[in-house]
Every structure is written in C-alpha cells, then in structure tokens.
PDB file of N, CA and C in Angstrom:
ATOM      1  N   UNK A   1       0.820  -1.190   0.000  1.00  0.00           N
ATOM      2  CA  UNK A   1       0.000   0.000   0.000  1.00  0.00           C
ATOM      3  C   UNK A   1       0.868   1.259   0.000  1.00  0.00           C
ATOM      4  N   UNK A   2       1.370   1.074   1.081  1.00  0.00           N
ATOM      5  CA  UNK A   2       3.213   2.311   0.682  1.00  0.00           C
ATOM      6  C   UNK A   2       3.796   2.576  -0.311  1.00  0.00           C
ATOM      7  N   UNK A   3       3.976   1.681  -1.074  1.00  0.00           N
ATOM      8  CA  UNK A   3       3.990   1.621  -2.695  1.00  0.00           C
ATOM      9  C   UNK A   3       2.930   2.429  -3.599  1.00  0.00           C
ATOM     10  N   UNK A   4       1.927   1.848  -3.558  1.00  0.00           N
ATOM     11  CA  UNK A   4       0.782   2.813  -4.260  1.00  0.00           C
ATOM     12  C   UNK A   4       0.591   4.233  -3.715  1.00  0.00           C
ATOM     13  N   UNK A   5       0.376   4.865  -2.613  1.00  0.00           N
ATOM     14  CA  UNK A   5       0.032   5.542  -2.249  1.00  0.00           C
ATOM     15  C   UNK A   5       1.409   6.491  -2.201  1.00  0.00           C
ATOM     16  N   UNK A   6       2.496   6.764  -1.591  1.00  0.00           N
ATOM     17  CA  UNK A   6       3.838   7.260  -1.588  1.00  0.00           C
ATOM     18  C   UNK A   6       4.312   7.318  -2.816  1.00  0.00           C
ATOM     19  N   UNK A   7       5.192   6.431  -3.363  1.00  0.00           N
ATOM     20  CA  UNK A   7       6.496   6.169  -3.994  1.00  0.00           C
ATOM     21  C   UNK A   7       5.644   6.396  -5.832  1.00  0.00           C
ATOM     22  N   UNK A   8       4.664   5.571  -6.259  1.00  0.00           N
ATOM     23  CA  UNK A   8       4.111   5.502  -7.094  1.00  0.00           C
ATOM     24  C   UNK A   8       3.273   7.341  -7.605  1.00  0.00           C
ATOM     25  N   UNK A   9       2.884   7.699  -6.551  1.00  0.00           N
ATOM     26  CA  UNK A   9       2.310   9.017  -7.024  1.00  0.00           C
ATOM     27  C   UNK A   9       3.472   9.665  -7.038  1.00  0.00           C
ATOM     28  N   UNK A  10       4.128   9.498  -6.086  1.00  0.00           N
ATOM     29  CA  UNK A  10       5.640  10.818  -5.944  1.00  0.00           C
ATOM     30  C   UNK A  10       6.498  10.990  -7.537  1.00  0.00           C
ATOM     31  N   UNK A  11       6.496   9.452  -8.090  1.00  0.00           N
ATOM     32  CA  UNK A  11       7.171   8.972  -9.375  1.00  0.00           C
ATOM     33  C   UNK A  11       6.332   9.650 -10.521  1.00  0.00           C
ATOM     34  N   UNK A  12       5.017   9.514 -10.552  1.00  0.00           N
ATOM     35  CA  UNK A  12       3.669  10.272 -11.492  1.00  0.00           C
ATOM     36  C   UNK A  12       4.303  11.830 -11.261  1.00  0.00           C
ATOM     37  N   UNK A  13       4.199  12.044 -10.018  1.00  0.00           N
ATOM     38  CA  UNK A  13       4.244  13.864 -10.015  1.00  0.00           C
ATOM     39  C   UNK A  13       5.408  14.157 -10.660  1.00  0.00           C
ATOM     40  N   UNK A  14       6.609  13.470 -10.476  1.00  0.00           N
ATOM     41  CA  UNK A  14       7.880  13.683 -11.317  1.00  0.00           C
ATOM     42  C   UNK A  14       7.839  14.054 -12.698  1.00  0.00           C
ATOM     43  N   UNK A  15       6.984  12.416 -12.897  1.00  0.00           N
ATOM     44  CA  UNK A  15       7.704  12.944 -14.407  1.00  0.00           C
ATOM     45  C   UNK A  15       5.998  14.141 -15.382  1.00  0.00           C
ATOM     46  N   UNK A  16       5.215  13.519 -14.316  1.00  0.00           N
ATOM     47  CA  UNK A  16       4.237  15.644 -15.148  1.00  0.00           C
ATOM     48  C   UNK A  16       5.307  16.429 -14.972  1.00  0.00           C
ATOM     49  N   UNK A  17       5.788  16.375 -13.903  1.00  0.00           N
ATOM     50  CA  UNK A  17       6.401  18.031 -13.540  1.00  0.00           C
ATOM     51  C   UNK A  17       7.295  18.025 -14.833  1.00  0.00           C
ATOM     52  N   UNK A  18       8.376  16.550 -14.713  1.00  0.00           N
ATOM     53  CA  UNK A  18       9.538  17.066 -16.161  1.00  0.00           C
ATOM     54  C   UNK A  18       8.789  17.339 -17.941  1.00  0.00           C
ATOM     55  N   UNK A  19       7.813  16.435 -17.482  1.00  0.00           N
ATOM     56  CA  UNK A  19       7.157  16.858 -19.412  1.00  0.00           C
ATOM     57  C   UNK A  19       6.737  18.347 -19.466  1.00  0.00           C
ATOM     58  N   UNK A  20       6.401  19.079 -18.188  1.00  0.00           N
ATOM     59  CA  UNK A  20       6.367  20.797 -18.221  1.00  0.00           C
ATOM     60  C   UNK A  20       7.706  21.297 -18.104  1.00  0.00           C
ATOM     61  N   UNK A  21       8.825  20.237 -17.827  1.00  0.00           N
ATOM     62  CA  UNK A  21      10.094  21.293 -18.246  1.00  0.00           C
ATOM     63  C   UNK A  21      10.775  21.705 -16.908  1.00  0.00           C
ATOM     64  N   UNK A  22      10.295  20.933 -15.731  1.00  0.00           N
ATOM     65  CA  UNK A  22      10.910  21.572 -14.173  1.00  0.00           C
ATOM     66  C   UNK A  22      12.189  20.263 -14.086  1.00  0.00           C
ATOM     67  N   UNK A  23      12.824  20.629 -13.354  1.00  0.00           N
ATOM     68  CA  UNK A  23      13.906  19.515 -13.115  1.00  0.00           C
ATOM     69  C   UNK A  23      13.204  19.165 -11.543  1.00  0.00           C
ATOM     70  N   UNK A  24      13.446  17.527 -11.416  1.00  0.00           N
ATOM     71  CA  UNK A  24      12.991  16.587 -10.522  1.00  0.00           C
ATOM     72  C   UNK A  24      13.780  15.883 -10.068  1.00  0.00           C
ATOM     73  N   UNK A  25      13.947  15.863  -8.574  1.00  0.00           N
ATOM     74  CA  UNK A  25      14.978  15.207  -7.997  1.00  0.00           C
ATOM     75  C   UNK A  25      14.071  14.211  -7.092  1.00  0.00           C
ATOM     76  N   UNK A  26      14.923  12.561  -6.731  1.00  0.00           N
ATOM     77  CA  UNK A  26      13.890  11.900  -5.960  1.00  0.00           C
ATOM     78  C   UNK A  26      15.174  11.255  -5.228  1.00  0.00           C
ATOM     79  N   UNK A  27      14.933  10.878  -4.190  1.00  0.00           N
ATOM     80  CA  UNK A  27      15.870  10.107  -3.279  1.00  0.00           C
ATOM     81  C   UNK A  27      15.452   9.017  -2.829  1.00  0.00           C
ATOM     82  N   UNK A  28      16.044   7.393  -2.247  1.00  0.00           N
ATOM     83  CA  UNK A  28      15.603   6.446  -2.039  1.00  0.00           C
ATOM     84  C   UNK A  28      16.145   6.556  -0.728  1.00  0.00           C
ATOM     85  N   UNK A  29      16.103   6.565   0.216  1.00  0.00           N
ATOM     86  CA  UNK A  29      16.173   5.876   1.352  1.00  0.00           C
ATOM     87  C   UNK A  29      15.897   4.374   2.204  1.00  0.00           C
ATOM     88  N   UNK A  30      17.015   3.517   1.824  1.00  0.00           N
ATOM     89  CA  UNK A  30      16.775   2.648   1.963  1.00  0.00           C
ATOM     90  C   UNK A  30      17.407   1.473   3.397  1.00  0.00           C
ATOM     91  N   UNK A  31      18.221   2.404   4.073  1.00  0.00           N
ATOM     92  CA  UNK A  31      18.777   1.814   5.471  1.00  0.00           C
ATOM     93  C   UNK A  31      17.681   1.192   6.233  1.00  0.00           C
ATOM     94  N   UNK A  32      17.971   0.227   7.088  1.00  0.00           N
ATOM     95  CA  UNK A  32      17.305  -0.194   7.808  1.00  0.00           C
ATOM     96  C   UNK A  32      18.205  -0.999   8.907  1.00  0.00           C
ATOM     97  N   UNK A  33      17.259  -0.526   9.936  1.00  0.00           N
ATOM     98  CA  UNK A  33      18.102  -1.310  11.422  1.00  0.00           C
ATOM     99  C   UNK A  33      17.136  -2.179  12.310  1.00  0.00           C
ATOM    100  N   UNK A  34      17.111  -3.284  12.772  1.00  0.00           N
ATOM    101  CA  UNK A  34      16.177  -3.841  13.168  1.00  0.00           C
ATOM    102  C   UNK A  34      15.480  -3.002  14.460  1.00  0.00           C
ATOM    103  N   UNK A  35      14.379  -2.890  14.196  1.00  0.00           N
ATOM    104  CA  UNK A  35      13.968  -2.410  15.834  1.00  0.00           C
ATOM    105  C   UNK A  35      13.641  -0.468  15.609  1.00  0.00           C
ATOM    106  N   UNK A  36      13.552  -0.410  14.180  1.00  0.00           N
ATOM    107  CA  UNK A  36      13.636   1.160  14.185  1.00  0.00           C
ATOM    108  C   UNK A  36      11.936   1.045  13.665  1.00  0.00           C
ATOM    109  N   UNK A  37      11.442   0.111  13.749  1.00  0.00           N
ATOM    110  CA  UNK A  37      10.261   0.500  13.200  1.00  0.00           C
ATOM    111  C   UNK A  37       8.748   0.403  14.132  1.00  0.00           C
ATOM    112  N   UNK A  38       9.265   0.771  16.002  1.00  0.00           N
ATOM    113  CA  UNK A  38       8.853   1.200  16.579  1.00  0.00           C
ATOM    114  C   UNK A  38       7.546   0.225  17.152  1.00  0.00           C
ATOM    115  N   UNK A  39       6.514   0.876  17.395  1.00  0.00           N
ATOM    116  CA  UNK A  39       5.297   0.418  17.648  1.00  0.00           C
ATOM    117  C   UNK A  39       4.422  -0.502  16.440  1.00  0.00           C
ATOM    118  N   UNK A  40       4.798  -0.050  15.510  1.00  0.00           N
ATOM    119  CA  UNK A  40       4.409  -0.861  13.847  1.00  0.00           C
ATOM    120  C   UNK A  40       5.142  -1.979  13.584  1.00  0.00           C
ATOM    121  N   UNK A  41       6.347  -2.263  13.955  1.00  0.00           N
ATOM    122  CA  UNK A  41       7.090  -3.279  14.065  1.00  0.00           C
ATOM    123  C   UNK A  41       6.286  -4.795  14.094  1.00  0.00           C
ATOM    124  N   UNK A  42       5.842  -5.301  15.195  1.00  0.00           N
ATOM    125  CA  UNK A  42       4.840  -5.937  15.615  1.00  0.00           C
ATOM    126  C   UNK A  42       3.774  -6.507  14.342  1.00  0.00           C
ATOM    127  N   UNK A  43       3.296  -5.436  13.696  1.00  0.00           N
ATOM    128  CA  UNK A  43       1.750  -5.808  12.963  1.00  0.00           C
ATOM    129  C   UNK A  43       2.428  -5.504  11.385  1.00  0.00           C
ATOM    130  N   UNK A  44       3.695  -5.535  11.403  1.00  0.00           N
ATOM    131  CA  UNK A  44       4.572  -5.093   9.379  1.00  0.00           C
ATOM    132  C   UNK A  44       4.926  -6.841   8.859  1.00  0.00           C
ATOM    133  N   UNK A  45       4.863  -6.956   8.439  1.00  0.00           N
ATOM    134  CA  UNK A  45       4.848  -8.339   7.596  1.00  0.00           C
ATOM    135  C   UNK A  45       6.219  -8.553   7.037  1.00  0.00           C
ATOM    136  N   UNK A  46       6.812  -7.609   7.179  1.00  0.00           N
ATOM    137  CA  UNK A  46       8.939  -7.358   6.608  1.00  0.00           C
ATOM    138  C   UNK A  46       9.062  -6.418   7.438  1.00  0.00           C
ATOM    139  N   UNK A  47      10.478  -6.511   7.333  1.00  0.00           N
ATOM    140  CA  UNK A  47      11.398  -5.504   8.158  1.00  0.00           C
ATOM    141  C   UNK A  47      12.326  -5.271   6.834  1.00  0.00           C
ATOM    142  N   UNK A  48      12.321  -3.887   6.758  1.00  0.00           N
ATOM    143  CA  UNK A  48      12.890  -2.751   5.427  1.00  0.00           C
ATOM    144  C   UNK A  48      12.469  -1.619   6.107  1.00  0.00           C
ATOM    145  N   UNK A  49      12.879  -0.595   5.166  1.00  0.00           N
ATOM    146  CA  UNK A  49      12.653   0.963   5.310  1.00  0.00           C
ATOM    147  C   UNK A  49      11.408   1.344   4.595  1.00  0.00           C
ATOM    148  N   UNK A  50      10.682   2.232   5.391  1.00  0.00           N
ATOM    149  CA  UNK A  50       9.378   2.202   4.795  1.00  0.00           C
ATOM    150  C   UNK A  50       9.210   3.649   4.673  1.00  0.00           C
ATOM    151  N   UNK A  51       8.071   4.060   4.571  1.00  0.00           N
ATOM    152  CA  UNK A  51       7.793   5.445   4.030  1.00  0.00           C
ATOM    153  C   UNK A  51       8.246   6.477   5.182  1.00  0.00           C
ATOM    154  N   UNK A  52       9.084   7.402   5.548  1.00  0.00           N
ATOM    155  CA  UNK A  52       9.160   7.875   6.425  1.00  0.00           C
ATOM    156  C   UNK A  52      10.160   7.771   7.556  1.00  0.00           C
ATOM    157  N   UNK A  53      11.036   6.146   6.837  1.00  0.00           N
ATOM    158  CA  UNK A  53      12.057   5.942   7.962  1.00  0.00           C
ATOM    159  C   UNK A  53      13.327   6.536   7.600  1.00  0.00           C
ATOM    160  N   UNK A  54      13.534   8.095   7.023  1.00  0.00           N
ATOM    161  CA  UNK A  54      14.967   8.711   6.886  1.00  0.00           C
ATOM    162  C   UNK A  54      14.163   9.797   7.893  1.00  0.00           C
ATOM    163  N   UNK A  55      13.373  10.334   9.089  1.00  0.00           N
ATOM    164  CA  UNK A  55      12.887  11.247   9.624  1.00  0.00           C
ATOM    165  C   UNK A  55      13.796  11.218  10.918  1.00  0.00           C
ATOM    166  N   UNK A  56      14.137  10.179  11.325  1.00  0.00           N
ATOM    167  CA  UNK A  56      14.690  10.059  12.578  1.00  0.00           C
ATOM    168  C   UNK A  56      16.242  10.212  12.190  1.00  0.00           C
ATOM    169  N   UNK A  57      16.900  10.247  11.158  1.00  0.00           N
ATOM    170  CA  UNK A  57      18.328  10.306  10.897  1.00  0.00           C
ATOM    171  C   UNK A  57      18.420  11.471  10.238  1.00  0.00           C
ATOM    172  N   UNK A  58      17.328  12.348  10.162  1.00  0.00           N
ATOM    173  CA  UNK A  58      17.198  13.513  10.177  1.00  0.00           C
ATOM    174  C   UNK A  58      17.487  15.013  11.194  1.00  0.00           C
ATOM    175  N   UNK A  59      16.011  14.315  12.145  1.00  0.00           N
ATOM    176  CA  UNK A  59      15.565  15.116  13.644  1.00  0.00           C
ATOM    177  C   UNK A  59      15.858  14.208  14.356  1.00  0.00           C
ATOM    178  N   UNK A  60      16.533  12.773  14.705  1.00  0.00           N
ATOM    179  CA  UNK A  60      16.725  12.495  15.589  1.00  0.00           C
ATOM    180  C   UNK A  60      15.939  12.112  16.913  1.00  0.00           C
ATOM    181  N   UNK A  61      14.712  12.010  15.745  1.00  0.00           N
ATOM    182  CA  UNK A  61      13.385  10.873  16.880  1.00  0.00           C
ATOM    183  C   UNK A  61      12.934  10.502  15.915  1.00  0.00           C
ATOM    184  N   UNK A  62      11.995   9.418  16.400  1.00  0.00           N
ATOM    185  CA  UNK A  62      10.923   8.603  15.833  1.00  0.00           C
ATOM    186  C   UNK A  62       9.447   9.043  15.979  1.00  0.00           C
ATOM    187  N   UNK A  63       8.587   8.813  15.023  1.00  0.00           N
ATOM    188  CA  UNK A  63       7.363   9.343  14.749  1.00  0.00           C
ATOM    189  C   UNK A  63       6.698   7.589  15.575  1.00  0.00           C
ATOM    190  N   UNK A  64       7.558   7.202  15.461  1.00  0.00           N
ATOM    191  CA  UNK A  64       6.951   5.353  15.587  1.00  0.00           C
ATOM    192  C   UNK A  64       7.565   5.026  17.325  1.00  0.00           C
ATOM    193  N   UNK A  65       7.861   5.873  17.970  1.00  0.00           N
ATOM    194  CA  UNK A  65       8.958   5.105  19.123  1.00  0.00           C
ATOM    195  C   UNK A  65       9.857   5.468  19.256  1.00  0.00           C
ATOM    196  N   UNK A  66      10.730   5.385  21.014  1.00  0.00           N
ATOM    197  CA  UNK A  66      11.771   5.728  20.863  1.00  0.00           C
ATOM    198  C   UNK A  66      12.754   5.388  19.873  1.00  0.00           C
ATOM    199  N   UNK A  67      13.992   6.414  19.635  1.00  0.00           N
ATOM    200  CA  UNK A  67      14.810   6.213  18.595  1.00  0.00           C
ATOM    201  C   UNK A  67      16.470   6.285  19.489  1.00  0.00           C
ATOM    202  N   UNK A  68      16.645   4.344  19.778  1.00  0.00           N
ATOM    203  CA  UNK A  68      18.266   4.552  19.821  1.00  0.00           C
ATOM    204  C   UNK A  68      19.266   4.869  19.262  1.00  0.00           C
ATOM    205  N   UNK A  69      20.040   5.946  19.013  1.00  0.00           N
ATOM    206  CA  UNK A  69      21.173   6.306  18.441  1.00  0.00           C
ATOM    207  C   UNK A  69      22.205   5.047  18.576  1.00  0.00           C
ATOM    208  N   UNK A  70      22.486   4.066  17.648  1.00  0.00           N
ATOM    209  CA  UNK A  70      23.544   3.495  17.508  1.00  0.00           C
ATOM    210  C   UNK A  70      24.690   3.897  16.953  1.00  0.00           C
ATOM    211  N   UNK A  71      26.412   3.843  17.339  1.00  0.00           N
ATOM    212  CA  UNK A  71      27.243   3.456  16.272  1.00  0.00           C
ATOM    213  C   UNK A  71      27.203   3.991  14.446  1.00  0.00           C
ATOM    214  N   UNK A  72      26.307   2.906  13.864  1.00  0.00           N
ATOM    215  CA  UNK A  72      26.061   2.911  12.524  1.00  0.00           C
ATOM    216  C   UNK A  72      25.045   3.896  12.618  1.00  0.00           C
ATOM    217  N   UNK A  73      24.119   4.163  13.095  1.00  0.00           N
ATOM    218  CA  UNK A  73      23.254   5.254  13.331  1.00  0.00           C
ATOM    219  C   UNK A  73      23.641   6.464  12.858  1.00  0.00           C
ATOM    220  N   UNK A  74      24.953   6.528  13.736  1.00  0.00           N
ATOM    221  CA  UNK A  74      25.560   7.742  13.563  1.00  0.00           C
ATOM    222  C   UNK A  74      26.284   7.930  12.019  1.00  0.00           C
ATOM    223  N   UNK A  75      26.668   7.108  11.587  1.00  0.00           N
ATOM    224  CA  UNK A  75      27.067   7.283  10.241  1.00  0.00           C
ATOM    225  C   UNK A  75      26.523   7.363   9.265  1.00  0.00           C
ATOM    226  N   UNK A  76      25.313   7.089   9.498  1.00  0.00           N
ATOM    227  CA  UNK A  76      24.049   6.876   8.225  1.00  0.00           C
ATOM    228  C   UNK A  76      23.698   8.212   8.502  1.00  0.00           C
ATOM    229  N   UNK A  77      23.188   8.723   9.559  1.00  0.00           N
ATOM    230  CA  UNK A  77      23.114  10.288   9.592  1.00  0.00           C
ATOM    231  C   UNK A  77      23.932  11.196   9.371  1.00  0.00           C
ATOM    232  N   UNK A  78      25.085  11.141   9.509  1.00  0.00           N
ATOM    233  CA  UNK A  78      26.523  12.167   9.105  1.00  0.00           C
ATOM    234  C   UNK A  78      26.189  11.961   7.174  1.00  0.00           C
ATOM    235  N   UNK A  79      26.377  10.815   7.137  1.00  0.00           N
ATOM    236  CA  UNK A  79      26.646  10.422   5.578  1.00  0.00           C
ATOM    237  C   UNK A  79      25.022  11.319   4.969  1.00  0.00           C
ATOM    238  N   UNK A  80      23.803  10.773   5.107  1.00  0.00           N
ATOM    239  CA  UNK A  80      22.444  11.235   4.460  1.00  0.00           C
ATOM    240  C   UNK A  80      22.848  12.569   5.241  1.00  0.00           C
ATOM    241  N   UNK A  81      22.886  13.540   6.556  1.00  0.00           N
ATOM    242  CA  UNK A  81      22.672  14.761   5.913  1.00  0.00           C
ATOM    243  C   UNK A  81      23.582  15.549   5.014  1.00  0.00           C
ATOM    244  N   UNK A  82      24.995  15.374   4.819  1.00  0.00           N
ATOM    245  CA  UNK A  82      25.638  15.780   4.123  1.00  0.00           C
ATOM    246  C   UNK A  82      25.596  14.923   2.963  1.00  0.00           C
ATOM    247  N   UNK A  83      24.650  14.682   2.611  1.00  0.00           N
ATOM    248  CA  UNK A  83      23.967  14.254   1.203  1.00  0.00           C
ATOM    249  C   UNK A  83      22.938  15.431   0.727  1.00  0.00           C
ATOM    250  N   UNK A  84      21.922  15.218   1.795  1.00  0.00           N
ATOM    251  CA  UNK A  84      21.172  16.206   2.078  1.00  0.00           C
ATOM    252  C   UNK A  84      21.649  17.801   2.010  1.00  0.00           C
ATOM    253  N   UNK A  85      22.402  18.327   2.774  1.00  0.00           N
ATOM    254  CA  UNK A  85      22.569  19.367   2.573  1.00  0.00           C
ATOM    255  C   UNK A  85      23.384  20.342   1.458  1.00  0.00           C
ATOM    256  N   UNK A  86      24.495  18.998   0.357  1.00  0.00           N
ATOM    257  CA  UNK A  86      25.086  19.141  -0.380  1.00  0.00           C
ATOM    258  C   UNK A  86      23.797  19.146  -1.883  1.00  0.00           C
ATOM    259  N   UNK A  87      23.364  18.983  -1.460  1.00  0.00           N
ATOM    260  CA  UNK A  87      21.767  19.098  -2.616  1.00  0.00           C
ATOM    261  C   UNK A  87      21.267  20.558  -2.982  1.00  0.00           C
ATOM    262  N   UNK A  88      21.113  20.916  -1.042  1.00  0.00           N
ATOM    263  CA  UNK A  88      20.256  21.988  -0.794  1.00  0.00           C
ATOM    264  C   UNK A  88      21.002  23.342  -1.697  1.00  0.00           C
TER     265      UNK A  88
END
C-alpha cells in the first residue's frame, strides 16, 4: 500500500512536472536497522525501510517510538545529511 500511495504518485508527479520542463529530484532511502520501526514493528509483515524511515536520521526521533542512536546510526546520519545538505 506504501507503494501505491507514496512512492508511485511521488514517481507520477515527477515525471508531469519534467514533461512541463521543471527539473525533478527523488531520493531512495533505503537503510534499515532492526527495531527502528517502533510500535508498527509488531503488525509489518517485513522488516525494510518504509515510508518515512529517513525522519529520525534527520531530527533524531521517531514518529513510531523511541529512537536509539547506535554506532552505525551515527554514520548513516553524518553520511544522508551531508547528502542532504550538499543538494540543498
């Protein structure tokens, strides 16, 4: 459903926007750490990165649960925001 609803329209709005001539940028976020997917964890059928899980390696909480800062944590966030901000 994350698929249809997210990723699939976001991909539609892209490419209208480029056949009017705007330039379109899209990013995948695809890290995943076991245990980051909070209270939803429990009732998700896989464990992957889902709509919304680059927010916490962002701001540094979870919309889903606490958010432990691990180690690799820390590098996935150094690395994506200076991805991020080298964009901006």
């Amino acid at each position: 459903a994350s698929n249809f609803f997210f990723s699939d329209a976001s991909l539609e709005m892209a490419n209208i926007r480029t056949k009017h001539g705007d330039e379109v940028y899209n990013f995948i976020f695809s890290y995943y750490r076991k245990g980051t997917l909070g209270i939803l964890g429990p009732i998700f059928p896989f464990e992957a990165a889902t709509h919304c899980m680059e927010l916490p390696y962002i701001f540094g909480i979870s919309l889903l649960g606490e958010f432990h800062v691990v180690d690799e944590d820390k590098e996935v966030m150094d690395r994506f925001l200076t991805y991020l901000t080298s964009f901006m």
